[in-house]
PDB file of N, CA and C in Angstrom:
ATOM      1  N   UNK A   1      -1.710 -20.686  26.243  1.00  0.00           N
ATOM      2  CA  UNK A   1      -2.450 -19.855  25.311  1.00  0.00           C
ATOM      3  C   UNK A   1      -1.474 -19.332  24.257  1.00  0.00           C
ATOM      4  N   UNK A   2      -1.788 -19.564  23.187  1.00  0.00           N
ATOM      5  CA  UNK A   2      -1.250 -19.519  21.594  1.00  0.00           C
ATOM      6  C   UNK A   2      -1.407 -18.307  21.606  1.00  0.00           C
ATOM      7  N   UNK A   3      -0.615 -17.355  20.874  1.00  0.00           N
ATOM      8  CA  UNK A   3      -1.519 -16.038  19.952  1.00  0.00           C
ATOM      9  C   UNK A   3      -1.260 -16.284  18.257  1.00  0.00           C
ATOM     10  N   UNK A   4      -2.042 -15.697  17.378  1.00  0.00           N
ATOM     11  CA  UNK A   4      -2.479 -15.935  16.215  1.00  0.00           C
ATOM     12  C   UNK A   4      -2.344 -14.891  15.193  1.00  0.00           C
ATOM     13  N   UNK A   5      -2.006 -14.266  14.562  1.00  0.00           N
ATOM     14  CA  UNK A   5      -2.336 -13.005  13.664  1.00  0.00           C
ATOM     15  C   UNK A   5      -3.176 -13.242  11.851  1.00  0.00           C
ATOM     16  N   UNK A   6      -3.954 -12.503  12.197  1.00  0.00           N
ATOM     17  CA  UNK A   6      -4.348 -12.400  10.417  1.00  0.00           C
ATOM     18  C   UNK A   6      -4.359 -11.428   9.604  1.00  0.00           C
ATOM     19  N   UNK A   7      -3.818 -10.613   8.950  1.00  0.00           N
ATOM     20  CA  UNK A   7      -3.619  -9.519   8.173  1.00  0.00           C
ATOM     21  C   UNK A   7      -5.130  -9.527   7.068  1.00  0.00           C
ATOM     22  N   UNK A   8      -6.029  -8.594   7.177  1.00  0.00           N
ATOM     23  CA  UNK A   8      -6.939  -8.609   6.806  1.00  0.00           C
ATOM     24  C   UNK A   8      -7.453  -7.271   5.821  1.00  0.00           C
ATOM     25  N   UNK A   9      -6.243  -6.610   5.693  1.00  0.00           N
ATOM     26  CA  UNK A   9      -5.806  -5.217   5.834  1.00  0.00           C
ATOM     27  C   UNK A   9      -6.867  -5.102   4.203  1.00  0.00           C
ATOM     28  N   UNK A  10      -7.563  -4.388   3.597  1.00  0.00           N
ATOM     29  CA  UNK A  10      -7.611  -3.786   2.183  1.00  0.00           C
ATOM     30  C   UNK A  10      -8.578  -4.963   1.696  1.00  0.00           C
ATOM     31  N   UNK A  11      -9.017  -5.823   2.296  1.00  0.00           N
ATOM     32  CA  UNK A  11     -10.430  -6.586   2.435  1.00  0.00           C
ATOM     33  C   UNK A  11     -11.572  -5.892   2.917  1.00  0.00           C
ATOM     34  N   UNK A  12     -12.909  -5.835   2.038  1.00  0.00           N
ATOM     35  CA  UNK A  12     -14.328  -5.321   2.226  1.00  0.00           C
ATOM     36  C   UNK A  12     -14.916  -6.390   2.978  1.00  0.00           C
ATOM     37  N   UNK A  13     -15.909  -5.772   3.413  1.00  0.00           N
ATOM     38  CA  UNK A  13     -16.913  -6.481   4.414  1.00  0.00           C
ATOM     39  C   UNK A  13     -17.561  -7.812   2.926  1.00  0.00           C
ATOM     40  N   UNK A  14     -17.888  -8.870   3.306  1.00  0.00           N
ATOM     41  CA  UNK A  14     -17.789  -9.731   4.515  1.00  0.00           C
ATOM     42  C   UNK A  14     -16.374 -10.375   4.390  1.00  0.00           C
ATOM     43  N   UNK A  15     -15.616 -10.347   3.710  1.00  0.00           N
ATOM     44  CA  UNK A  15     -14.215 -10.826   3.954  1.00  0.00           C
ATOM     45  C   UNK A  15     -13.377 -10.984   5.085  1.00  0.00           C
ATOM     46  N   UNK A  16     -13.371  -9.727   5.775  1.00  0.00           N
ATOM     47  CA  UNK A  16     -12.489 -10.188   7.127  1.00  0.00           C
ATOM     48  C   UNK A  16     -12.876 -11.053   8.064  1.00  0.00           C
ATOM     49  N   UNK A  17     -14.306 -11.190   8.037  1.00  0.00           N
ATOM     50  CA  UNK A  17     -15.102 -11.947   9.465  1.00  0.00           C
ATOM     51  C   UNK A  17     -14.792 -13.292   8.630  1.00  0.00           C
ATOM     52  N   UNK A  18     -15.182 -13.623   7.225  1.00  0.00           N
ATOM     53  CA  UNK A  18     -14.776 -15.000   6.960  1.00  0.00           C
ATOM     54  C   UNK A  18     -14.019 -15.377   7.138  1.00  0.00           C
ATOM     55  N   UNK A  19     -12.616 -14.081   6.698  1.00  0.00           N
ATOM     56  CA  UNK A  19     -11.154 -15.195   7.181  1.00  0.00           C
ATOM     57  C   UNK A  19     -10.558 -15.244   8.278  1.00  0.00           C
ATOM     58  N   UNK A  20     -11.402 -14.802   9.062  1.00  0.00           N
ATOM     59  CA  UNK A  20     -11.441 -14.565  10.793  1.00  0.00           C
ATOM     60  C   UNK A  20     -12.343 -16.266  11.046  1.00  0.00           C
ATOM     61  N   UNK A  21     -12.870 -16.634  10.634  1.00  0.00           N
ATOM     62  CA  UNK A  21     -13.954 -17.245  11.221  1.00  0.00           C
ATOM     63  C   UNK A  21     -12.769 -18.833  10.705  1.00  0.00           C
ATOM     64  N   UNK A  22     -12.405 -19.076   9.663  1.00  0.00           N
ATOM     65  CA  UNK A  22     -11.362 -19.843   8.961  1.00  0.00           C
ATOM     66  C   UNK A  22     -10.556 -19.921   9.928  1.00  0.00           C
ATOM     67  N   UNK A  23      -9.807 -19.136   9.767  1.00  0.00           N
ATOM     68  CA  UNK A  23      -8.330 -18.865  10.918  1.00  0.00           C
ATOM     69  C   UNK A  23      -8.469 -19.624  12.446  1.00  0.00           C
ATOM     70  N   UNK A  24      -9.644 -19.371  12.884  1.00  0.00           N
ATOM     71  CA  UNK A  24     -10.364 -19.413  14.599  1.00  0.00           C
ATOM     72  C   UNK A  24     -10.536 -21.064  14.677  1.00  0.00           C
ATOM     73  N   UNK A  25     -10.936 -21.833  13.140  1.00  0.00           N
ATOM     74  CA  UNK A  25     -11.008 -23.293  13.507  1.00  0.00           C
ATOM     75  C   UNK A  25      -9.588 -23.519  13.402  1.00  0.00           C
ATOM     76  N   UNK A  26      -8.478 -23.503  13.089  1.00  0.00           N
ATOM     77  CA  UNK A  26      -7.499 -23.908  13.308  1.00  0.00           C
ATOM     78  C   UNK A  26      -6.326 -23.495  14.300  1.00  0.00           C
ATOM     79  N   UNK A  27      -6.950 -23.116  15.538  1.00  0.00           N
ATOM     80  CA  UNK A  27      -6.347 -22.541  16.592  1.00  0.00           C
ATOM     81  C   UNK A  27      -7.013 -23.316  17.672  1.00  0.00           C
ATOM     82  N   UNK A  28      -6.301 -23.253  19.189  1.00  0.00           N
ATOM     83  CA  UNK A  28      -6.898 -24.464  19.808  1.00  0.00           C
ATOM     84  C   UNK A  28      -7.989 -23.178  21.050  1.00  0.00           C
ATOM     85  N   UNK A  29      -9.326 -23.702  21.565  1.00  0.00           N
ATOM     86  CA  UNK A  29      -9.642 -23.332  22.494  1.00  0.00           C
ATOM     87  C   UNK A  29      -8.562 -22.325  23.398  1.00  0.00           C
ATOM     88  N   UNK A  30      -8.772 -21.170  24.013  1.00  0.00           N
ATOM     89  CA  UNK A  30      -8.416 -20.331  24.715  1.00  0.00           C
ATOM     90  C   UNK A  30      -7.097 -19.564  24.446  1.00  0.00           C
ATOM     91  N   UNK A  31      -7.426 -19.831  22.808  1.00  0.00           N
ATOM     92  CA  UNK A  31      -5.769 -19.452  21.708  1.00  0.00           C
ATOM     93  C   UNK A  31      -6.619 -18.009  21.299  1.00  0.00           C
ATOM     94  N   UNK A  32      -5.708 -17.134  21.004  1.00  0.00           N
ATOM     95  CA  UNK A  32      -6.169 -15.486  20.807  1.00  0.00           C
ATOM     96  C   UNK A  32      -5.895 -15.604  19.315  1.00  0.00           C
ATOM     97  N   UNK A  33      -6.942 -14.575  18.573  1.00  0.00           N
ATOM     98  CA  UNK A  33      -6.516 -14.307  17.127  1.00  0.00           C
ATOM     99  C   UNK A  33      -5.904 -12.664  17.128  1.00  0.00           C
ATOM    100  N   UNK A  34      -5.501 -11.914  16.317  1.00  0.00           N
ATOM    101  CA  UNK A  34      -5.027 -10.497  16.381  1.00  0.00           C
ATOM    102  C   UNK A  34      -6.065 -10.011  14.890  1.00  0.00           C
ATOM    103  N   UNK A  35      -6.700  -9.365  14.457  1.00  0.00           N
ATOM    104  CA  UNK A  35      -6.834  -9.610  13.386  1.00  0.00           C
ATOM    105  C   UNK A  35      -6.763  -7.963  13.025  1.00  0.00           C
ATOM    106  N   UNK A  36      -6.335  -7.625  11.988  1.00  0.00           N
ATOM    107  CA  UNK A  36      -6.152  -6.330  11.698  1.00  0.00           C
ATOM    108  C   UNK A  36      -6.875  -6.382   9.712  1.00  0.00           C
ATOM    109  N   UNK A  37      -7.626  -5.107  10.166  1.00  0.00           N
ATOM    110  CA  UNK A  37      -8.038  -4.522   9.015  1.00  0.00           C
ATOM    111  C   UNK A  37      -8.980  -2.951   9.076  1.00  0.00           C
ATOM    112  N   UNK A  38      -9.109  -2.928   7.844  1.00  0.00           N
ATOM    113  CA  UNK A  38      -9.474  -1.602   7.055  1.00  0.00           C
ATOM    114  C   UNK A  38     -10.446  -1.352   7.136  1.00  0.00           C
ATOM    115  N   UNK A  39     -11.313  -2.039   6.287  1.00  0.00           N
ATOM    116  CA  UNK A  39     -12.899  -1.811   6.370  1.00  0.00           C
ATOM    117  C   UNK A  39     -13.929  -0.891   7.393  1.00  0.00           C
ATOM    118  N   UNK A  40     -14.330  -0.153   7.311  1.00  0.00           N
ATOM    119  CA  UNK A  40     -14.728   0.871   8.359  1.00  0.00           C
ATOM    120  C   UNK A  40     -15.752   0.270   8.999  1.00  0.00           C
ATOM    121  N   UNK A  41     -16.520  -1.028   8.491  1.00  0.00           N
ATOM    122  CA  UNK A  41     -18.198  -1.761   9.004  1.00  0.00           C
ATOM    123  C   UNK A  41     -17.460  -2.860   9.893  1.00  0.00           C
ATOM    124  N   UNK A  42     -15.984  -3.273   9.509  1.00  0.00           N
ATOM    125  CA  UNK A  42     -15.134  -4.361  10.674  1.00  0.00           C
ATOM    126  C   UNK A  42     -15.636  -4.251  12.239  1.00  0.00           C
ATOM    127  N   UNK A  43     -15.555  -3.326  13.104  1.00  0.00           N
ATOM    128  CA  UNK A  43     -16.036  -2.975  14.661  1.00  0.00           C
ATOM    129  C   UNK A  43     -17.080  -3.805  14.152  1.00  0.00           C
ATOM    130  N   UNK A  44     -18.430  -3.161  13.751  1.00  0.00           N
ATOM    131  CA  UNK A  44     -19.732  -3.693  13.991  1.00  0.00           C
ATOM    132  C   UNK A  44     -19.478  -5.305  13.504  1.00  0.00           C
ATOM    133  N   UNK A  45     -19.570  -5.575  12.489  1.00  0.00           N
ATOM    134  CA  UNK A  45     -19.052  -7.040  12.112  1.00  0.00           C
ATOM    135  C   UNK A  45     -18.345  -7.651  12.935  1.00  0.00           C
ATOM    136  N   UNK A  46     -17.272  -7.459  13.408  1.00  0.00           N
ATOM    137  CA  UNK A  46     -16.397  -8.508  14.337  1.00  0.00           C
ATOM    138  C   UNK A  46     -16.999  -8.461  16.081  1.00  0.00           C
ATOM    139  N   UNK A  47     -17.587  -7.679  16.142  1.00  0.00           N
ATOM    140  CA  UNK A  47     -18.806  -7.812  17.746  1.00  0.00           C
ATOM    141  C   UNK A  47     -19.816  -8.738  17.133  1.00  0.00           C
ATOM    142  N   UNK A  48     -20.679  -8.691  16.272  1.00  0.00           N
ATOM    143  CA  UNK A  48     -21.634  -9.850  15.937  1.00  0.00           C
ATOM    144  C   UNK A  48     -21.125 -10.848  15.779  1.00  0.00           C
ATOM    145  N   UNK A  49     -20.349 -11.198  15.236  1.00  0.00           N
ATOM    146  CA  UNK A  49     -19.464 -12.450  14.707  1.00  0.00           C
ATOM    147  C   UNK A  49     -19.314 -13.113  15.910  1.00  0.00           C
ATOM    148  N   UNK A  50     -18.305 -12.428  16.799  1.00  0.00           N
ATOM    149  CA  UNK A  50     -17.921 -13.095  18.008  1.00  0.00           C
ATOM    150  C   UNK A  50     -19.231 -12.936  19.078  1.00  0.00           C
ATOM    151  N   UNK A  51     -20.557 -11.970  18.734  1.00  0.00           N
ATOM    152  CA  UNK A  51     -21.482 -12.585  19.868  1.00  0.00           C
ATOM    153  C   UNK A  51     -22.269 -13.683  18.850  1.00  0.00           C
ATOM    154  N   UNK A  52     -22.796 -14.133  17.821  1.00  0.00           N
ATOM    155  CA  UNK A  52     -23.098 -14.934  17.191  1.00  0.00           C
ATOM    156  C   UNK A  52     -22.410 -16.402  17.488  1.00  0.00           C
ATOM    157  N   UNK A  53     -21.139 -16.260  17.917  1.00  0.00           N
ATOM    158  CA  UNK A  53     -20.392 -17.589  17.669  1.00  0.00           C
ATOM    159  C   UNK A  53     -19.820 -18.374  19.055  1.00  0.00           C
ATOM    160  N   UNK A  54     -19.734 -16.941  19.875  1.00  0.00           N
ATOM    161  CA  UNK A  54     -19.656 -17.752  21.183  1.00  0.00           C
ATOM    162  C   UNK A  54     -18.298 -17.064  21.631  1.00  0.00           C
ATOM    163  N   UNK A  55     -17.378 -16.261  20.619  1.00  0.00           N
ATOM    164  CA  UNK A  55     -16.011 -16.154  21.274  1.00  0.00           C
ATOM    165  C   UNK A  55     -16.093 -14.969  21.780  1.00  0.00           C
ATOM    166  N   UNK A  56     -14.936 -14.831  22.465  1.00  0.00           N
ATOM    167  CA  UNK A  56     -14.675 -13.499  23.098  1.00  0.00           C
ATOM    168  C   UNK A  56     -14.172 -12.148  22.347  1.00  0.00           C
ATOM    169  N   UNK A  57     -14.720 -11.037  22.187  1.00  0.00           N
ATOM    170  CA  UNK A  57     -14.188 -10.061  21.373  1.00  0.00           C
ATOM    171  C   UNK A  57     -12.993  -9.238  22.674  1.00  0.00           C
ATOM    172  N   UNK A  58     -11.974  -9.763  22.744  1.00  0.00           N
ATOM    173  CA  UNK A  58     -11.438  -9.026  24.025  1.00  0.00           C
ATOM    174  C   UNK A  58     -10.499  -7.672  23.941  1.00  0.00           C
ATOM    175  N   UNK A  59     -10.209  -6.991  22.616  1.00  0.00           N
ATOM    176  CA  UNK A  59     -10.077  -5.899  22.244  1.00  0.00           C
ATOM    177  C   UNK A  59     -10.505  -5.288  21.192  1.00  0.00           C
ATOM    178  N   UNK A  60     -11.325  -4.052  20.851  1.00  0.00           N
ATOM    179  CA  UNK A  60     -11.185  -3.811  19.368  1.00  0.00           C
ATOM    180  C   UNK A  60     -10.369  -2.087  19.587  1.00  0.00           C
ATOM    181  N   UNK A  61      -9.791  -1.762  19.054  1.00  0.00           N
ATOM    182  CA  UNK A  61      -9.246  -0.598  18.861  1.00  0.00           C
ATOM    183  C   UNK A  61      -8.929   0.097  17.170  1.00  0.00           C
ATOM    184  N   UNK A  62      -8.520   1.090  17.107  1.00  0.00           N
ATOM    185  CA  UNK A  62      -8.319   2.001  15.841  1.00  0.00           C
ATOM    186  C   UNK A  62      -7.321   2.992  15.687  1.00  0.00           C
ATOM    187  N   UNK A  63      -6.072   2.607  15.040  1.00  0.00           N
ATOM    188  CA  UNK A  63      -5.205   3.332  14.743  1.00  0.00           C
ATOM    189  C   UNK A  63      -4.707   3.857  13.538  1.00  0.00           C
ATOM    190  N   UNK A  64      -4.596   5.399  13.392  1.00  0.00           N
ATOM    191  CA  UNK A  64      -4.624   5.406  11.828  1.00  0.00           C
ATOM    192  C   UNK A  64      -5.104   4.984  10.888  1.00  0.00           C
ATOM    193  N   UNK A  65      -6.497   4.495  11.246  1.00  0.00           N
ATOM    194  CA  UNK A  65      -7.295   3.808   9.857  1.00  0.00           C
ATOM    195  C   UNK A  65      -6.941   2.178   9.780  1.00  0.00           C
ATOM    196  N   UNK A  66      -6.049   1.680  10.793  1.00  0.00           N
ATOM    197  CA  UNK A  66      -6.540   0.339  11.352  1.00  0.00           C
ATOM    198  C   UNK A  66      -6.693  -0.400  12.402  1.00  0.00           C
ATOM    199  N   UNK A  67      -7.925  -0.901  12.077  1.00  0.00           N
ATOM    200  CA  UNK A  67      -8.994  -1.488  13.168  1.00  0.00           C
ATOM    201  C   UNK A  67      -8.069  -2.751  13.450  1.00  0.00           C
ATOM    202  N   UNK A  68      -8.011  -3.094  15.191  1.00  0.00           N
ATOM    203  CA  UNK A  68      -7.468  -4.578  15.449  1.00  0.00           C
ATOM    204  C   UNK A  68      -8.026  -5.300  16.523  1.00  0.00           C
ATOM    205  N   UNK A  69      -8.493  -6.357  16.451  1.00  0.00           N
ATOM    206  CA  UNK A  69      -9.308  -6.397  17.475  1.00  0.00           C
ATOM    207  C   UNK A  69      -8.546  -8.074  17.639  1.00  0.00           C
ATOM    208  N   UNK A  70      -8.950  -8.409  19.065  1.00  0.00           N
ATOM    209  CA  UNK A  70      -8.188  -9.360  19.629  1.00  0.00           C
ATOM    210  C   UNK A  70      -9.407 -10.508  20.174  1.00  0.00           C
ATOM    211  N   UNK A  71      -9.546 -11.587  19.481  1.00  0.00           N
ATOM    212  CA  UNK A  71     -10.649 -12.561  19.689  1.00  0.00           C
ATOM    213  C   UNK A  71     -10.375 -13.836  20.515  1.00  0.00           C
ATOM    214  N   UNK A  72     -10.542 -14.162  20.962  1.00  0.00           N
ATOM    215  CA  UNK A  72     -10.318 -15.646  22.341  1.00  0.00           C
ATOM    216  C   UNK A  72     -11.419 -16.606  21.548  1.00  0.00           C
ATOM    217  N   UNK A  73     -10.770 -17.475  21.397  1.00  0.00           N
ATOM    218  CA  UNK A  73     -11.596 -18.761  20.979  1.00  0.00           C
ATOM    219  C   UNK A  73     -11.925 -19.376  22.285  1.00  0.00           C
ATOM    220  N   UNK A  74     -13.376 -19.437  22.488  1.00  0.00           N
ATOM    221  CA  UNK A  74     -14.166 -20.071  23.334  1.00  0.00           C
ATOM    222  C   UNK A  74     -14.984 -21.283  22.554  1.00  0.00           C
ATOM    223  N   UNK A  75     -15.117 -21.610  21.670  1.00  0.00           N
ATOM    224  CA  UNK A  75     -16.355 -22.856  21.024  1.00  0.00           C
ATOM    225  C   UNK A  75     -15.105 -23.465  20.018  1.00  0.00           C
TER     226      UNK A  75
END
């Protein structure tokens, strides 16, 4: 298992989930993404995304105003 990072930081909604969704095809099955950003609607967006798509949302957290949430490619 790979890990992955995407800096998503000072991107509005729908931007981060796209370049989240980009990033995720070029990583292999059961490879983790990190993805960090700003956007305050990111939580809700990156839980649909990953229940919409099949992957795992396996952390989201919030520090100082950034959100990072940790995704498992399952599809």
């Amino acid at each position: 298992m790979a890990e992955h990072y995407l800096d998503a930081r000072g991107l509005q909604c729908p931007l981060p989930v796209l370049r989240a969704r980009k990033a995720l095809k070029t990583v292999e099955v059961g490879d983790r993404l990190t993805v960090e950003a700003t956007d305050a609607s990111a939580p809700k967006d990156f839980a649909a995304f990953c229940e919409a798509t099949g992957n795992l949302l396996r952390s989201s957290e919030v520090t100082e105003g950034i959100y990072r949430f940790v995704i498992e490619r399952t599809a």
